[in-house]
C-alpha atoms as a PDB file:
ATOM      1  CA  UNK A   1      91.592 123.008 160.117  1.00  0.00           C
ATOM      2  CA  UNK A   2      87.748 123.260 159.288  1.00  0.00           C
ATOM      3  CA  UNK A   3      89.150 121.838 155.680  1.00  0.00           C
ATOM      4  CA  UNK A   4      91.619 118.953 157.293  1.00  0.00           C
ATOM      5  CA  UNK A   5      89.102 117.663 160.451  1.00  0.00           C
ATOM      6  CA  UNK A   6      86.797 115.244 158.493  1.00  0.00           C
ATOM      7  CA  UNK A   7      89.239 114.730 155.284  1.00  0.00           C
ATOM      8  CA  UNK A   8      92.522 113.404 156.873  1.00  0.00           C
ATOM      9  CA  UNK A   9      93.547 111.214 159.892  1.00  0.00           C
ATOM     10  CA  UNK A  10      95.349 113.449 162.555  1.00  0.00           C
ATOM     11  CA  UNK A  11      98.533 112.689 164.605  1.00  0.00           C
ATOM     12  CA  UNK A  12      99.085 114.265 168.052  1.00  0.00           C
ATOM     13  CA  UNK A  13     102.104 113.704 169.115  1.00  0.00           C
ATOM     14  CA  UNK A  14     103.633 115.525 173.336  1.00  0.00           C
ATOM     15  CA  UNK A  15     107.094 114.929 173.770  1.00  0.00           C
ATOM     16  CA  UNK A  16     106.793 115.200 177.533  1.00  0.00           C
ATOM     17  CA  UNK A  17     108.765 117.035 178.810  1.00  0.00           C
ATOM     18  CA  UNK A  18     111.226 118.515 176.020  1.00  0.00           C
ATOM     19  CA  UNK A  19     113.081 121.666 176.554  1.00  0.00           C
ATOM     20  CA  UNK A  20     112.574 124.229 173.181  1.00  0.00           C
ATOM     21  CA  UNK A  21     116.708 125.004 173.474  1.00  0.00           C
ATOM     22  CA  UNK A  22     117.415 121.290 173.577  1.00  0.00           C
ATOM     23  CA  UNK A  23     115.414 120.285 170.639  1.00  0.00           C
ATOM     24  CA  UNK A  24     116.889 123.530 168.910  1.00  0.00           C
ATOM     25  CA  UNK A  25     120.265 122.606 169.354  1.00  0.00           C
ATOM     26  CA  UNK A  26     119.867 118.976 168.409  1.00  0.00           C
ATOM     27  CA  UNK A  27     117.859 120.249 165.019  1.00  0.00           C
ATOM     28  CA  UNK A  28     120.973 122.698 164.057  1.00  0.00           C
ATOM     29  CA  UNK A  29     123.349 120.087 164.891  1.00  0.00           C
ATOM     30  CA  UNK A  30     121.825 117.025 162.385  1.00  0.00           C
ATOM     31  CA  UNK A  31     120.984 114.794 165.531  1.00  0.00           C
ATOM     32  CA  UNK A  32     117.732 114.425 165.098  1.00  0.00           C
ATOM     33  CA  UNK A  33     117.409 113.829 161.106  1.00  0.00           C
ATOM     34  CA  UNK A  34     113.714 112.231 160.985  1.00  0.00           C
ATOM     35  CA  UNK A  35     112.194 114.769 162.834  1.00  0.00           C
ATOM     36  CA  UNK A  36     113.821 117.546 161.484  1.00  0.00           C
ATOM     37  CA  UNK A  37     113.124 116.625 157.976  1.00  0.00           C
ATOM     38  CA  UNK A  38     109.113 117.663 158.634  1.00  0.00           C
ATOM     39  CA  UNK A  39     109.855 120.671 160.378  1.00  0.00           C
ATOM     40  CA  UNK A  40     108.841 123.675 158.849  1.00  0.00           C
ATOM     41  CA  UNK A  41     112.161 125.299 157.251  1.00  0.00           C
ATOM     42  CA  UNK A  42     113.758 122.480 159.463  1.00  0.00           C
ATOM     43  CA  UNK A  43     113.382 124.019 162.869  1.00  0.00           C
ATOM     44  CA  UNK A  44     111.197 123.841 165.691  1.00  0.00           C
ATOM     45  CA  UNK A  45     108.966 127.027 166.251  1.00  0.00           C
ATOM     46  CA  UNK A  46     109.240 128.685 169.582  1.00  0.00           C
ATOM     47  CA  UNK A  47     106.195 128.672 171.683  1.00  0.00           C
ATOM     48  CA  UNK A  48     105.047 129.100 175.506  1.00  0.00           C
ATOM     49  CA  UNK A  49     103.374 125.793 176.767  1.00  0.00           C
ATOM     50  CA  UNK A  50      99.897 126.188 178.474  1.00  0.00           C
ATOM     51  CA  UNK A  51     100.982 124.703 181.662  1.00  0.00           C
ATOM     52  CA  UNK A  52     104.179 123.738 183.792  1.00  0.00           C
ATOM     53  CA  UNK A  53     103.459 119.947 183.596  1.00  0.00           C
ATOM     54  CA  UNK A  54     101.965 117.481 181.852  1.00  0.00           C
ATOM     55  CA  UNK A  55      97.854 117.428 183.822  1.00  0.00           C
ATOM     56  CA  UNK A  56      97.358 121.099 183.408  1.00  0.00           C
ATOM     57  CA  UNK A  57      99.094 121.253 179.942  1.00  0.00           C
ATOM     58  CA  UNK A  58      96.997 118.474 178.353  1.00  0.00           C
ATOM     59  CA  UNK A  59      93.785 119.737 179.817  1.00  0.00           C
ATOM     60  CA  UNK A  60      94.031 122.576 178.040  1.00  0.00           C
ATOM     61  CA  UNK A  61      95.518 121.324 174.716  1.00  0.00           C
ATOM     62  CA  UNK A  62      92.427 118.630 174.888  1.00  0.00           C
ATOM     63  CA  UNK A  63      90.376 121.912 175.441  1.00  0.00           C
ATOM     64  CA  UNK A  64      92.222 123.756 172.182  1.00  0.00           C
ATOM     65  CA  UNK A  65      94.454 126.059 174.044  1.00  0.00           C
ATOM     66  CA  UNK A  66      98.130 124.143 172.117  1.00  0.00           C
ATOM     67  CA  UNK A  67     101.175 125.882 173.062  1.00  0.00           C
ATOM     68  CA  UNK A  68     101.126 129.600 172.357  1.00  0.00           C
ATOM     69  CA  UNK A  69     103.396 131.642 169.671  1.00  0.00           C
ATOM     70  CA  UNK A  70     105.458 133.982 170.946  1.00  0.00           C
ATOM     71  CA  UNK A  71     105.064 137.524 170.685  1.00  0.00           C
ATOM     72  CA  UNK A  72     101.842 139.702 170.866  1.00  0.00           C
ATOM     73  CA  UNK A  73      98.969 138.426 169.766  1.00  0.00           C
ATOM     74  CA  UNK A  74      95.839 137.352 169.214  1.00  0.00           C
ATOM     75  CA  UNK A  75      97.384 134.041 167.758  1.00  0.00           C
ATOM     76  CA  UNK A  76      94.884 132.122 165.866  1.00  0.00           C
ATOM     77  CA  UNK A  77      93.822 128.374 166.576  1.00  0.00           C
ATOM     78  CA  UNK A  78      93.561 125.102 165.378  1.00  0.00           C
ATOM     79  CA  UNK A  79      90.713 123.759 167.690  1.00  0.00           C
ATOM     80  CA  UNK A  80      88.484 126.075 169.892  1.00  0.00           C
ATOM     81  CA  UNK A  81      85.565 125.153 171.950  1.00  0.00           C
ATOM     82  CA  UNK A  82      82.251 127.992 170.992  1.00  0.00           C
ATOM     83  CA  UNK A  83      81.891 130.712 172.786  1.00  0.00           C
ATOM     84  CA  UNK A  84      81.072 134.173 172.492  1.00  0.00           C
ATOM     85  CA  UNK A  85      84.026 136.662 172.393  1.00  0.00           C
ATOM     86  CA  UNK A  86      86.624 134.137 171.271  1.00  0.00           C
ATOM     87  CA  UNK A  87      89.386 136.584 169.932  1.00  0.00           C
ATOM     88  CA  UNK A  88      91.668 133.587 168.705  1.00  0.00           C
ATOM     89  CA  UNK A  89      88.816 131.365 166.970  1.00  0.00           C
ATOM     90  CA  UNK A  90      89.653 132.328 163.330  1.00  0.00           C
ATOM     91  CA  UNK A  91      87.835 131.203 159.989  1.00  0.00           C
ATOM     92  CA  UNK A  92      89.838 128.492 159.248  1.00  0.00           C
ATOM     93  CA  UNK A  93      89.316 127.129 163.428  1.00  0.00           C
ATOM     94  CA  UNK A  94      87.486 124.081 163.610  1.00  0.00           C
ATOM     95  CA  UNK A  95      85.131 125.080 165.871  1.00  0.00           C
ATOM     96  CA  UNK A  96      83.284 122.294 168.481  1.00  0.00           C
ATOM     97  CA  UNK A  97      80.600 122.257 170.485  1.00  0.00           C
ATOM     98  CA  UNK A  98      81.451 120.084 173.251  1.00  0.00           C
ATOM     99  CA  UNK A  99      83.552 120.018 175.984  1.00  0.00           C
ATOM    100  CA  UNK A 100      86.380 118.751 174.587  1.00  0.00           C
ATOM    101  CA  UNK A 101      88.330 118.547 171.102  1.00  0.00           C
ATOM    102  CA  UNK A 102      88.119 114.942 171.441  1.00  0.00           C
ATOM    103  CA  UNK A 103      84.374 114.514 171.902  1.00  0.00           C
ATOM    104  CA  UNK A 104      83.966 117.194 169.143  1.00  0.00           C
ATOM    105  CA  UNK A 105      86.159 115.270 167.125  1.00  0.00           C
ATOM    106  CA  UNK A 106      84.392 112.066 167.883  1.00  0.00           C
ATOM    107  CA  UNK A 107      81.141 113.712 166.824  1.00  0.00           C
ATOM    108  CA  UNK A 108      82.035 114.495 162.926  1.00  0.00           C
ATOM    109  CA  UNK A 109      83.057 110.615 163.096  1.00  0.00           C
ATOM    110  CA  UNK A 110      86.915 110.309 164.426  1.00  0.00           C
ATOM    111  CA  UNK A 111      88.053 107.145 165.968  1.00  0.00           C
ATOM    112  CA  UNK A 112      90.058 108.521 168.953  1.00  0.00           C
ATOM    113  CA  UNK A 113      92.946 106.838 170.647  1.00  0.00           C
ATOM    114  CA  UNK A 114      95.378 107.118 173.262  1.00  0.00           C
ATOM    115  CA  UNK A 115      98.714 105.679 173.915  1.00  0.00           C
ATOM    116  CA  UNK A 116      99.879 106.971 176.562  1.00  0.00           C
ATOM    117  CA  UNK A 117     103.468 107.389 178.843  1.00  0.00           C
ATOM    118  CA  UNK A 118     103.753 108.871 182.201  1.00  0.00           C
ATOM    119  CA  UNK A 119     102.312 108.460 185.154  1.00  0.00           C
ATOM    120  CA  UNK A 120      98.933 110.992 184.164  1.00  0.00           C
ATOM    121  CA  UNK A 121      97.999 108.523 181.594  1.00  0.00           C
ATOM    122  CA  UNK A 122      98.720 105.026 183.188  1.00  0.00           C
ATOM    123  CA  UNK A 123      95.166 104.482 184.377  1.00  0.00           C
ATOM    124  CA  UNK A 124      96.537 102.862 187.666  1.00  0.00           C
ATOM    125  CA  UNK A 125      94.404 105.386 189.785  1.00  0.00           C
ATOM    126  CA  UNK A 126      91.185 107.717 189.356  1.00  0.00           C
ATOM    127  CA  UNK A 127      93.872 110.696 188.416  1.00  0.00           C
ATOM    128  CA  UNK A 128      95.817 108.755 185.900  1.00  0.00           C
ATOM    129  CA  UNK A 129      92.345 107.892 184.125  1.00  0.00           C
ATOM    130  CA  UNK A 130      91.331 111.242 183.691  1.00  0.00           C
ATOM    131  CA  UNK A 131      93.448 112.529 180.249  1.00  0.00           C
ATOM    132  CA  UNK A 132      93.010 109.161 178.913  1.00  0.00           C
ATOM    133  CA  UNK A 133      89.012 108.521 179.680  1.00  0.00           C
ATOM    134  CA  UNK A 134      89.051 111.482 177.055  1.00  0.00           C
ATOM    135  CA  UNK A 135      89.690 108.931 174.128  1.00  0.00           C
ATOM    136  CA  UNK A 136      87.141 106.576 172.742  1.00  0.00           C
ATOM    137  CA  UNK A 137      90.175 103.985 172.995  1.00  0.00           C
ATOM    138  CA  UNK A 138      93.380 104.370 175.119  1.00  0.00           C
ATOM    139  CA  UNK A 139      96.062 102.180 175.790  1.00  0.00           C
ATOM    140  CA  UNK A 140      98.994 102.055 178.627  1.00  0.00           C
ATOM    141  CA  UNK A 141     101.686  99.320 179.293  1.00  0.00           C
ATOM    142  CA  UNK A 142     104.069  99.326 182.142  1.00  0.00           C
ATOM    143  CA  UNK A 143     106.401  99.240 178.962  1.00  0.00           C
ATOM    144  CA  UNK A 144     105.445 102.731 177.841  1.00  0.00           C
ATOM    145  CA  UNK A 145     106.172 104.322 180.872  1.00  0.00           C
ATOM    146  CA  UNK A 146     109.066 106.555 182.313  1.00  0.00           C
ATOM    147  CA  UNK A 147     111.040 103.774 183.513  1.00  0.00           C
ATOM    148  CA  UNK A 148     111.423 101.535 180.483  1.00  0.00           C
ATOM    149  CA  UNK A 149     114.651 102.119 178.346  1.00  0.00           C
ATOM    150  CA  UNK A 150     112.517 100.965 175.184  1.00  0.00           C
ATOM    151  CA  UNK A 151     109.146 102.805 175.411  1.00  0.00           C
ATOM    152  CA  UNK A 152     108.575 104.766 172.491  1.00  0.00           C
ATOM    153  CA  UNK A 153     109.628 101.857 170.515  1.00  0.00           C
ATOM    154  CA  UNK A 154     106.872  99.983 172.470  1.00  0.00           C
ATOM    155  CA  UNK A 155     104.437 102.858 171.740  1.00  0.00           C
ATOM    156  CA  UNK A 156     105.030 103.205 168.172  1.00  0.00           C
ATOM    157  CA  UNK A 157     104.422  98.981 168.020  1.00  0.00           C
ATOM    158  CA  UNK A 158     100.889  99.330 169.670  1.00  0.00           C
ATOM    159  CA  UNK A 159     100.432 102.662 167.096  1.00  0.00           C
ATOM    160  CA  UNK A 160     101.091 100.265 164.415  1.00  0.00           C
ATOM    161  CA  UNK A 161      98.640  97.411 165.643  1.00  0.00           C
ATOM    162  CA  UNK A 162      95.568 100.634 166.328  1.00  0.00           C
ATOM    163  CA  UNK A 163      96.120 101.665 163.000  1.00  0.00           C
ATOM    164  CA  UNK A 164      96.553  97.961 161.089  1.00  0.00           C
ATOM    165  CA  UNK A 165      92.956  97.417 163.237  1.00  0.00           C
ATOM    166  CA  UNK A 166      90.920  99.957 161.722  1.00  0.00           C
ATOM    167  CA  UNK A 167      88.016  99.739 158.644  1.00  0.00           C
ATOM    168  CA  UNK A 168      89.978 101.610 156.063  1.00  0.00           C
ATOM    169  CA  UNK A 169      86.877 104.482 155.901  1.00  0.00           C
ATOM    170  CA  UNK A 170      87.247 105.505 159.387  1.00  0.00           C
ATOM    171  CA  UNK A 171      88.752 108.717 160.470  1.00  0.00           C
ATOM    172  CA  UNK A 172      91.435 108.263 163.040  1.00  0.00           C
ATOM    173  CA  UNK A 173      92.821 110.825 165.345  1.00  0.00           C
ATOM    174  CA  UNK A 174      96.125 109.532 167.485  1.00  0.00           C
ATOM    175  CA  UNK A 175      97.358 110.963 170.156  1.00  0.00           C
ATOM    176  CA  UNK A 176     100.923 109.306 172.021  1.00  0.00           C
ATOM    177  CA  UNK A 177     102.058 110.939 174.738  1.00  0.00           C
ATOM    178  CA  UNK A 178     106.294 110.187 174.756  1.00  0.00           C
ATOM    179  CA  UNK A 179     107.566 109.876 178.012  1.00  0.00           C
ATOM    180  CA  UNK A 180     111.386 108.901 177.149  1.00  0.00           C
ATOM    181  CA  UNK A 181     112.360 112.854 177.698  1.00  0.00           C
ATOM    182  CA  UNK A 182     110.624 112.602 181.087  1.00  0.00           C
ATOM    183  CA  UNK A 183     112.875 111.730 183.921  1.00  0.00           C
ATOM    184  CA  UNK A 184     114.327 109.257 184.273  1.00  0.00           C
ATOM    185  CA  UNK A 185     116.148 109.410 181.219  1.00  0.00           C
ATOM    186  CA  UNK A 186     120.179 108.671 181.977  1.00  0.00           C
ATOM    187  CA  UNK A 187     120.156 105.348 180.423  1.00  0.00           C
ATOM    188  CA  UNK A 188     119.514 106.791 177.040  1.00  0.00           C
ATOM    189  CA  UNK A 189     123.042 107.699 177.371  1.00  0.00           C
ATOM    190  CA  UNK A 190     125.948 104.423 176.461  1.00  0.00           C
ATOM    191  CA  UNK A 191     128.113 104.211 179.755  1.00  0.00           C
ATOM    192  CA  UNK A 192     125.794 106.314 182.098  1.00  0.00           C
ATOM    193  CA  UNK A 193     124.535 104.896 185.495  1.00  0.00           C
ATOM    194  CA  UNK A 194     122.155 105.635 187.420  1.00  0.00           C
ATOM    195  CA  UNK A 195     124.633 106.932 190.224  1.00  0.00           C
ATOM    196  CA  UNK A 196     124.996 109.704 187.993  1.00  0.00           C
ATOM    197  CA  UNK A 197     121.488 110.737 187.095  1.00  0.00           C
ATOM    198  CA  UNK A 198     119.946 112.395 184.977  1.00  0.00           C
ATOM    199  CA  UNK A 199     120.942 115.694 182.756  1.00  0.00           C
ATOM    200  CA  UNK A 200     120.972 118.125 180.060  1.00  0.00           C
ATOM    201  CA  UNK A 201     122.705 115.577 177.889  1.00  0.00           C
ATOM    202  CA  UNK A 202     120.898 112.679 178.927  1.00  0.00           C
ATOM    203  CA  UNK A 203     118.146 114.492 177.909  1.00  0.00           C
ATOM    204  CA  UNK A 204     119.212 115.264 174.359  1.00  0.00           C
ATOM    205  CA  UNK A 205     120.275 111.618 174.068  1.00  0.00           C
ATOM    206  CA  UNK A 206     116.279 110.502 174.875  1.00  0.00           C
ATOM    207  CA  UNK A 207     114.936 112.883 172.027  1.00  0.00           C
ATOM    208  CA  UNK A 208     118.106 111.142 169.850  1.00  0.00           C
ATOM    209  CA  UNK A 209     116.220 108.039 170.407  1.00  0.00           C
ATOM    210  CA  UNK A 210     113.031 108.936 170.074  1.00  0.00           C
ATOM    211  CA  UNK A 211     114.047 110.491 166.136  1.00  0.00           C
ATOM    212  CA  UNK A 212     115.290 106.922 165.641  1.00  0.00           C
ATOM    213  CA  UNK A 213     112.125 105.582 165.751  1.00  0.00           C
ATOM    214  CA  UNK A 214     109.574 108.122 165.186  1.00  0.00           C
ATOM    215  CA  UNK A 215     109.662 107.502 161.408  1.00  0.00           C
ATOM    216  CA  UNK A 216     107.633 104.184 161.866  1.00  0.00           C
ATOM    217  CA  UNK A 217     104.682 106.330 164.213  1.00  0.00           C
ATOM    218  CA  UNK A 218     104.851 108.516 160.856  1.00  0.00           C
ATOM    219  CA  UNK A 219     104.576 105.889 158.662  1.00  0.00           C
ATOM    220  CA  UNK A 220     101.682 104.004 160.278  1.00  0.00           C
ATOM    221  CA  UNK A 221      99.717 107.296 160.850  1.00  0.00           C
ATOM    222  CA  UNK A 222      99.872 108.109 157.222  1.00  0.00           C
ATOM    223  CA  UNK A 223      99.279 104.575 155.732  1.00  0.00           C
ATOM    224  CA  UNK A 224      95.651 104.910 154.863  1.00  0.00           C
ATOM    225  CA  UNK A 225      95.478 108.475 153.928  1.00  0.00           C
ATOM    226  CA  UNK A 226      96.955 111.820 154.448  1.00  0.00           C
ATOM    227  CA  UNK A 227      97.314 112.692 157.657  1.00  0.00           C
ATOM    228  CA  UNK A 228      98.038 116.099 159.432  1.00  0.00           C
ATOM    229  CA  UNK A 229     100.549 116.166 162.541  1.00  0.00           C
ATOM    230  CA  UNK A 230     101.206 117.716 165.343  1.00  0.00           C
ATOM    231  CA  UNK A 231     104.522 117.260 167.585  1.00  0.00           C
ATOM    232  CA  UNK A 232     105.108 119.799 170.379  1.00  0.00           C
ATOM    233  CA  UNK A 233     106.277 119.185 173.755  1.00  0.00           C
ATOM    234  CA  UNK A 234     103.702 120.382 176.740  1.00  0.00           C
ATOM    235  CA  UNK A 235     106.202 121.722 178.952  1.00  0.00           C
ATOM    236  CA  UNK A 236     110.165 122.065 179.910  1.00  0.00           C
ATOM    237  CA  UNK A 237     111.943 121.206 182.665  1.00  0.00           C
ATOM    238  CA  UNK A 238     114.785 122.498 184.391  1.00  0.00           C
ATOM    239  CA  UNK A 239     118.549 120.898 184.833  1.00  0.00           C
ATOM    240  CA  UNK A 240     119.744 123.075 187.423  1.00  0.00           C
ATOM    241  CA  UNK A 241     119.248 126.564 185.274  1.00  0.00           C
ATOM    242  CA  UNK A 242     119.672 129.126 188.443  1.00  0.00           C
ATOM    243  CA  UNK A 243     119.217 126.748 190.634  1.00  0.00           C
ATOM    244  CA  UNK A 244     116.131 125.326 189.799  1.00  0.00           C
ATOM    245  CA  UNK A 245     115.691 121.037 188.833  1.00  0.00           C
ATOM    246  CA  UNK A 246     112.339 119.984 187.515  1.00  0.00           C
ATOM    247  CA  UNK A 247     108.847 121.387 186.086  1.00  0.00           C
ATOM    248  CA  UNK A 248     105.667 122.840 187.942  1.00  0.00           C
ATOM    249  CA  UNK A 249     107.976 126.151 188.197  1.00  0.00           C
ATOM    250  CA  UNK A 250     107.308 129.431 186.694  1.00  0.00           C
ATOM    251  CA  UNK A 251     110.874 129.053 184.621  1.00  0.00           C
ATOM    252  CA  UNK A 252     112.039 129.810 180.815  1.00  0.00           C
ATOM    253  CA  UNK A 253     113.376 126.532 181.222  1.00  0.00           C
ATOM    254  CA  UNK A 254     109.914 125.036 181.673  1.00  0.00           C
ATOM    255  CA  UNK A 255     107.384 127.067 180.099  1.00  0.00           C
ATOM    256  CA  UNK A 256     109.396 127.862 176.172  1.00  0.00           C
ATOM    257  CA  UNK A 257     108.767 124.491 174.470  1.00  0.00           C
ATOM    258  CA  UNK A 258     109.159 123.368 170.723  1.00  0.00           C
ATOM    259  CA  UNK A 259     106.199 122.681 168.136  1.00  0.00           C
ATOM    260  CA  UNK A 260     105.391 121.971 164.571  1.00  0.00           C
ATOM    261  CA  UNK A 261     102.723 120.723 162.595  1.00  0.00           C
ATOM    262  CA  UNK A 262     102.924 119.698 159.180  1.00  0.00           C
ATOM    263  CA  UNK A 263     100.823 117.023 156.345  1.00  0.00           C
ATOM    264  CA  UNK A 264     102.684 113.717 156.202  1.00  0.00           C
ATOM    265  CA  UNK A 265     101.940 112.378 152.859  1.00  0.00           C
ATOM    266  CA  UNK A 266     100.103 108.746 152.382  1.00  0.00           C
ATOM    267  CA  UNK A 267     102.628 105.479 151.385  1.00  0.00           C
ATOM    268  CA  UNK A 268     105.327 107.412 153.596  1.00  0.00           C
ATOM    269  CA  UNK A 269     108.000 104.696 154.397  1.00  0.00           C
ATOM    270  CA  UNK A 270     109.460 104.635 157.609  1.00  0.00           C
ATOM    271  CA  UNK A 271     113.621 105.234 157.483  1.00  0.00           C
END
């Protein structure tokens, strides 16, 4: 990352909310062909989130600390903040020196926006301003939010105006926050009502439409250069697994989550 920060544009992408053995299972099963084609190997890496929901989670992703490998480590990171005894900030690390990645990012000359989903990013209240007051530029539409059938596809549209509005020499670094996993999410399922809630497979169906349309956030975040992404979700939730519905719980359900990065190549056409 000392190599990519300050040579591509960078894509951040949380799919809030997304259970790792839900994404799995759609991956082996060909459901989710647009995302799966820029996985590494074409499946999603196992890793433990840094928090059971989405405040906690993002403060500490917008501090460096993404979701953790599994297994022993130390892992080495992307992004890490400068301090002494750092046993995960490797050579390759960019390495910051302000609070933030976003301010450190901002500092070698990134443009940084936000488009956010749920509620933590609306900007309604003094909470919900917090994760996006981060960002040089952040966005949030009733439109994107948890209760609209259509808001990724609303999402990726602002995405595409950000990026069409930028001076072709300056560095961009995107960050949408998905909230069509989050609850609720039954009416990403043909025939469902809301009588009957949400689920497991209501959830699959939301990241089934979310791969439908992620190929235009792809394309518009590498139309000016190459651009290096990152798609993880910050944290589970739970669908009645022993007994337990929801997140903010110390359960697999919640805290194994899916993540990839990977270079999408300039000119990439959306499917």
């Amino acid at each position: 990352m000392s190599e990519v920060v300050g040579s591509h544009d960078l894509l951040f992408v949380t799919l809030d909310t997304l259970r790792h053995d839900v994404a799995a299972e759609l991956a082996a099963e060909g459901r989710i062909p647009h995302l799966a084609r820029h996985l590494p190997g074409g499946v999603w890496e196992e890793r433990h989130a840094p928090g059971s929901f989405t405040y906690a989670s993002h403060q500490a992703m917008f501090a460096g600390f993404l979701p953790t490998p599994t297994g022993q480590g130390p892992h080495p990171r992307l992004f890490a903040a400068r301090f002494a005894g750092s046993e995960s900030t490797a050579p390759g690390t960019f390495v910051f020196d302000t609070p933030d990645l976003l301010s450190g990012l901002e500092r070698v000359g990134y443009h940084t926006v936000c488009i956010g989903g749920v509620g933590f990013f609306d900007k309604r209240g003094p909470l919900g301003s917090v994760l996006p007051g981060m960002f040089r530029e952040s966005h949030w539409e009733p439109e994107f939010g948890v209760a609209s059938p259509t808001s990724f596809e609303a999402q990726v549209a602002r995405a595409e105006q950000v990026v069409a509005g930028l001076p072709a020499e300056q560095r961009l670094c995107l960050f949408v926050n998905v909230s069509a996993l989050h609850q609720p999410n039954w009416f990403h399922t043909p025939g469902a009502t809301r009588e009957a809630g949400d689920s497991r497979a209501t959830h699959a169906a939301a990241l089934e439409y979310v791969d439908a349309h992620i190929g235009r956030l792809f394309a518009a975040a590498s139309s000016r250069r190459r651009c290096f992404a990152i798609v993880c979700s910050d944290h589970g939730t739970a669908y009645g697994d022993d007994g337990y519905t929801g997140h903010r719980i110390g359960h697999e359900s919640v805290w194994t989550v899916p993540y990839a990065h990977f270079f999408l190549e300039p000119g990439a056409t959306a499917p």
